[in-house]
C-alpha atoms as a PDB file:
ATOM      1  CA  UNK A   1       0.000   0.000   0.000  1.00  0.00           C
ATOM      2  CA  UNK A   2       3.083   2.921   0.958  1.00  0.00           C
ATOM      3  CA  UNK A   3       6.156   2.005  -0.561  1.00  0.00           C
ATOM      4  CA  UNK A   4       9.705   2.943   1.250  1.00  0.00           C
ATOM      5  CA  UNK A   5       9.334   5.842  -0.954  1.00  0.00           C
ATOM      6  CA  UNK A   6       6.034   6.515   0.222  1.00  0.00           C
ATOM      7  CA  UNK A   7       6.878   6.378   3.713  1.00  0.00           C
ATOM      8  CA  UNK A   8      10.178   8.596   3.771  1.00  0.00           C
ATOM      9  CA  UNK A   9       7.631  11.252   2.238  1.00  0.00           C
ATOM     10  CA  UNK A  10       5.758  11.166   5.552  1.00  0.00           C
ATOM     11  CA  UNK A  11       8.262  10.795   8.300  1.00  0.00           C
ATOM     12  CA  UNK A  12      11.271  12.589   8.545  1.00  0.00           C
ATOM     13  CA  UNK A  13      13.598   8.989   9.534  1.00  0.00           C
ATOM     14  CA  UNK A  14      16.550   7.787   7.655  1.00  0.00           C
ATOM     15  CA  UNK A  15      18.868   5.185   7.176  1.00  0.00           C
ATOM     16  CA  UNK A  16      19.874   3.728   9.710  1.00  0.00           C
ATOM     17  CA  UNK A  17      17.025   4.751  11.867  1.00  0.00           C
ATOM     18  CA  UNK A  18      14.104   4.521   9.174  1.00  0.00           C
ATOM     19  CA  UNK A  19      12.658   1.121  10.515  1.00  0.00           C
ATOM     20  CA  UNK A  20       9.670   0.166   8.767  1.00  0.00           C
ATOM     21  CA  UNK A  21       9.886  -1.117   5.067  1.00  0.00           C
ATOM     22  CA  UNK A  22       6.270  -1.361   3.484  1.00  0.00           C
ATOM     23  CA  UNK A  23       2.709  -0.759   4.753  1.00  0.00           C
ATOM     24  CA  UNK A  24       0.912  -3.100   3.546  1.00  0.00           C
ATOM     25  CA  UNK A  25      -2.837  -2.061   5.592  1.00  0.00           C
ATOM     26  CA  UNK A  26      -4.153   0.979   6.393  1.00  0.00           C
ATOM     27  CA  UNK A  27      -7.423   2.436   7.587  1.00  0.00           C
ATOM     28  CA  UNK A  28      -7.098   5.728   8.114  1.00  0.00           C
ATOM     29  CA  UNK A  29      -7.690   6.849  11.991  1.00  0.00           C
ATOM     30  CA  UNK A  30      -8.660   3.157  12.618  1.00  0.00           C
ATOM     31  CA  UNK A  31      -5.311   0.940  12.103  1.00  0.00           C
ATOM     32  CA  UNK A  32      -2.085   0.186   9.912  1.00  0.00           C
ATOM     33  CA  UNK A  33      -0.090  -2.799   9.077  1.00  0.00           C
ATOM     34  CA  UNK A  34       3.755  -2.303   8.083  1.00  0.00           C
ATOM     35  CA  UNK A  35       6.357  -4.848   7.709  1.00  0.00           C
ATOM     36  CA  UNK A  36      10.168  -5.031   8.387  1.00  0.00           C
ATOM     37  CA  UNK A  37      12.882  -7.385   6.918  1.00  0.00           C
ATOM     38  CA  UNK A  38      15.547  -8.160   9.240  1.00  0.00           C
ATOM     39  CA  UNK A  39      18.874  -8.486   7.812  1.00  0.00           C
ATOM     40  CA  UNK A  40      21.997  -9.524   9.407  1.00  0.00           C
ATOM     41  CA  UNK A  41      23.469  -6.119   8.067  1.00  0.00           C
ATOM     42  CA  UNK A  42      21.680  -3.792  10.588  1.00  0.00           C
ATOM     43  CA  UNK A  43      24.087  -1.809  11.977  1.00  0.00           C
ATOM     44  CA  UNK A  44      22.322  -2.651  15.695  1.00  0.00           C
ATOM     45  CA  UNK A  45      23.776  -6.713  15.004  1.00  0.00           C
ATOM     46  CA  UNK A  46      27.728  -5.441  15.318  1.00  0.00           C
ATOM     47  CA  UNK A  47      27.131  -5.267  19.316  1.00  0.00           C
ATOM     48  CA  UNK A  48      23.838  -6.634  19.791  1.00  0.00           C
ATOM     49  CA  UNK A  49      25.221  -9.646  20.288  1.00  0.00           C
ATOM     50  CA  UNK A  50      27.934 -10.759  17.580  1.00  0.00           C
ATOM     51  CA  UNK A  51      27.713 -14.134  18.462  1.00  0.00           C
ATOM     52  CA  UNK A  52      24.046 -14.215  18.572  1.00  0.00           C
ATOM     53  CA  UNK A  53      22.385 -11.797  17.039  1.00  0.00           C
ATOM     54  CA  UNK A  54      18.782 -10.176  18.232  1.00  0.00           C
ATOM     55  CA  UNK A  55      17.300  -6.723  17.075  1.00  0.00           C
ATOM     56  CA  UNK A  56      16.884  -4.571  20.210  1.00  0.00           C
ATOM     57  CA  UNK A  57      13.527  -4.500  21.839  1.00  0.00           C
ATOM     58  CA  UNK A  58      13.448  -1.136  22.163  1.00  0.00           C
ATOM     59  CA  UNK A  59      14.090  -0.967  18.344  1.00  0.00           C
ATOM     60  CA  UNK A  60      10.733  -3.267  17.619  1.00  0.00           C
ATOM     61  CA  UNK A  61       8.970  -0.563  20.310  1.00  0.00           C
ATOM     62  CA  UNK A  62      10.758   2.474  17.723  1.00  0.00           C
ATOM     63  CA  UNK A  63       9.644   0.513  14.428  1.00  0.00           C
ATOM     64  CA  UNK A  64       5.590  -0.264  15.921  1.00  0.00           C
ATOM     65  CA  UNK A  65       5.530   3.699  16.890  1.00  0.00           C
ATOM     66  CA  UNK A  66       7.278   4.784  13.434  1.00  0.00           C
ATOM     67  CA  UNK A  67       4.113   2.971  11.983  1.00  0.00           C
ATOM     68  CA  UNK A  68       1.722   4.174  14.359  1.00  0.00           C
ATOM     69  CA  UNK A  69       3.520   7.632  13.371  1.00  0.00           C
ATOM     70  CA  UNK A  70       2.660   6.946   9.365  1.00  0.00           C
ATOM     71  CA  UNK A  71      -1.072   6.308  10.605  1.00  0.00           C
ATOM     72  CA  UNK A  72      -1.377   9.879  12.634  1.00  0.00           C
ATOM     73  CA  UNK A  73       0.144  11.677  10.036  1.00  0.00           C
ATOM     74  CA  UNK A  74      -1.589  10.149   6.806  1.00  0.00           C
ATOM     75  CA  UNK A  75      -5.246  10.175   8.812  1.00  0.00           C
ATOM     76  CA  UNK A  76      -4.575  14.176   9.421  1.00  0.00           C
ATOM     77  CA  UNK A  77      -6.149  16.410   7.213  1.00  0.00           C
ATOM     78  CA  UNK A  78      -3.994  19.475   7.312  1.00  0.00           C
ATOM     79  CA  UNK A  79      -0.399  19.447   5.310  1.00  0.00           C
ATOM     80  CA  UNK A  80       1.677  16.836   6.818  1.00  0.00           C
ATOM     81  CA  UNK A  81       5.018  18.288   5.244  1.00  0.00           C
ATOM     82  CA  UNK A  82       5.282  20.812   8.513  1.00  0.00           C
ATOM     83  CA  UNK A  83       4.113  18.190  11.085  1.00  0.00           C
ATOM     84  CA  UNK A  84       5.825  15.346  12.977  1.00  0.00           C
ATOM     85  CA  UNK A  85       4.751  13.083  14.857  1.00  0.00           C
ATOM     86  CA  UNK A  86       6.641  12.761  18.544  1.00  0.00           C
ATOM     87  CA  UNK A  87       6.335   9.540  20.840  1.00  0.00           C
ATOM     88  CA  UNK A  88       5.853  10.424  24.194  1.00  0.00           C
ATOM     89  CA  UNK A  89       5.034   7.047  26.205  1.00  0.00           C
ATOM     90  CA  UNK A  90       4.887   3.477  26.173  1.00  0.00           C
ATOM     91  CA  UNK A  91       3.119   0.975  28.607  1.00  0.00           C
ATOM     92  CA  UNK A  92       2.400  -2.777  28.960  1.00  0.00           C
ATOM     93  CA  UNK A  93       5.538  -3.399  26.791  1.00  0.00           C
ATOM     94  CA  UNK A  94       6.041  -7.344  26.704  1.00  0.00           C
ATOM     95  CA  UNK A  95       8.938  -9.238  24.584  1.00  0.00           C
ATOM     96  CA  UNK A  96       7.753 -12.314  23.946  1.00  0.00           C
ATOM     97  CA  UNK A  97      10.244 -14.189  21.612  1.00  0.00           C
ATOM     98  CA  UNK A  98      13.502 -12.831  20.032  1.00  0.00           C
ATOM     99  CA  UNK A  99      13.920 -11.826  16.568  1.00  0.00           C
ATOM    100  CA  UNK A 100      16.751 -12.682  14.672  1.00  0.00           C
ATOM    101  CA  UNK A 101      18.275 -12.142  11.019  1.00  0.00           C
ATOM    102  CA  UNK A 102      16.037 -13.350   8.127  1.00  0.00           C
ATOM    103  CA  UNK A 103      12.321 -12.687  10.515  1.00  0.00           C
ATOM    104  CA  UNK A 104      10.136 -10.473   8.465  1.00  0.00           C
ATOM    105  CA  UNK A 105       8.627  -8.318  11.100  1.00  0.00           C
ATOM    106  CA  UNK A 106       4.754  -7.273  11.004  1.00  0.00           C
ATOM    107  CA  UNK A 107       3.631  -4.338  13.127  1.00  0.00           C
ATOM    108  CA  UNK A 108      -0.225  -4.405  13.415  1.00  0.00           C
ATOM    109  CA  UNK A 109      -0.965  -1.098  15.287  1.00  0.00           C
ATOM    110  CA  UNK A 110      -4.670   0.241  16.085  1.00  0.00           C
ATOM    111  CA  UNK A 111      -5.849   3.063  17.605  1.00  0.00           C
ATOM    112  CA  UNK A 112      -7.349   3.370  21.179  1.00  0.00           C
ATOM    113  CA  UNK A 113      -7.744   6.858  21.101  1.00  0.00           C
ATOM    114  CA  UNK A 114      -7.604   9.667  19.295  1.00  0.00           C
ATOM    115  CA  UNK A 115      -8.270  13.306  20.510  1.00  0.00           C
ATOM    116  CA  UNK A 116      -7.099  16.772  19.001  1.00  0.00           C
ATOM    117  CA  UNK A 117      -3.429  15.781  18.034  1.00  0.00           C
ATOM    118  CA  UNK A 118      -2.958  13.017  20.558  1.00  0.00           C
ATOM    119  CA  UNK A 119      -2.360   9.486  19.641  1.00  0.00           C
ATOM    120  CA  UNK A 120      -2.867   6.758  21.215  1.00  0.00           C
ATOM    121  CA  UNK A 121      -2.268   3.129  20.055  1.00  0.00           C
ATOM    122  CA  UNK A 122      -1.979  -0.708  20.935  1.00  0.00           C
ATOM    123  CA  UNK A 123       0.760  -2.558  18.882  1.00  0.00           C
ATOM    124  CA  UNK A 124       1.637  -5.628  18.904  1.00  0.00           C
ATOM    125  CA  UNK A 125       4.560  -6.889  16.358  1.00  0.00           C
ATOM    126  CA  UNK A 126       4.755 -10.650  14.750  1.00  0.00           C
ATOM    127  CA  UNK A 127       6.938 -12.928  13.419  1.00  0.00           C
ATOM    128  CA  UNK A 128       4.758 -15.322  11.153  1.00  0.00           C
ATOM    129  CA  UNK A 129       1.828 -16.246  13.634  1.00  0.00           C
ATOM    130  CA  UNK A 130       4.387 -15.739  16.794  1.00  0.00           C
ATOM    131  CA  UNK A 131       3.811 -12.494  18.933  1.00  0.00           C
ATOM    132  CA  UNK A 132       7.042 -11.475  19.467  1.00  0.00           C
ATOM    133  CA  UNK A 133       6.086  -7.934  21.168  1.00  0.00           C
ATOM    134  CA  UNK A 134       3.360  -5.813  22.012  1.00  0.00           C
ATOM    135  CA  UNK A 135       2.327  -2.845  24.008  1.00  0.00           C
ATOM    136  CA  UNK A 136       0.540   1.092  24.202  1.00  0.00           C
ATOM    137  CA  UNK A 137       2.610   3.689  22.908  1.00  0.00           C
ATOM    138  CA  UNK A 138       1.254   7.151  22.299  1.00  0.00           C
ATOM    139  CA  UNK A 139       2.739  10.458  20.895  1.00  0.00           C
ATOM    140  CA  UNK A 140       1.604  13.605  19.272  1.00  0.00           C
ATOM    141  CA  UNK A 141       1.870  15.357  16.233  1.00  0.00           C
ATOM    142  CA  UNK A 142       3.092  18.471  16.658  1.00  0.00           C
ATOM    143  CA  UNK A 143       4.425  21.330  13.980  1.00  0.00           C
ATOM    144  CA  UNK A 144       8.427  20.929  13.272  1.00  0.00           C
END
């Protein structure tokens, strides 16, 4: 549904930092699906561990708010270009299974509530049918 492209047009993240690949759902104000492929490149996988090698938690937390982030943004109505969208808490965080080179990540994130430009959201992120983390982040979008 949003390309790479697509997405870099809404949030302001970059390599090495941009961490979502694709969405391939979205109902605007409602929920999104995006998707991340895990490579044993990632710059995170030099020291986190060498030996055995498992993306940082709080780096699936980052990637499930960068797509909450694409949501916000694309369900405003004003012009996105001079807004961002700022993560301000997480709660309930669980890790449930480690994820490792080669996973393909899916971030299913839907909204709990939604009032003026406060965000709130439950994510919960996937590896095939395996919950591998989940929890309530919110943020707000805010003008750069």
């Amino acid at each position: 549904m949003l390309s790479i492209k697509e997405i870099m047009d809404i949030l302001p993240h970059r390599f090495p930092f941009l961490l979502i690949d694709r969405i391939v759902e979205m109902e605007l104000g409602k929920r999104v699906v995006g998707i991340k492929n895990i490579t044993v490149s990632e710059p995170f996988f030099q020291g986190h561990f060498p030996d055995y090698p498992i993306m940082p938690g709080v780096l699936l937390i980052e990637a499930m708010a960068q797509t909450g982030a694409v949501l916000a943004l694309s369900s405003e109505s004003e012009k996105i270009k001079d807004k961002n969208f700022y993560f301000s808490t997480i709660d309930k965080v669980k890790f449930r299974k480690p994820v490792v080179p080669g996973d393909q990540v899916r971030f299913e994130v839907e909204v709990i509530k939604q009032r003026s430009s406060l965000w709130r959201f439950k994510g919960k992120a996937f590896v095939g049918e395996s919950l591998v983390a989940e929890g309530e982040l919110q943020g707000i979008i805010s003008d750069k």
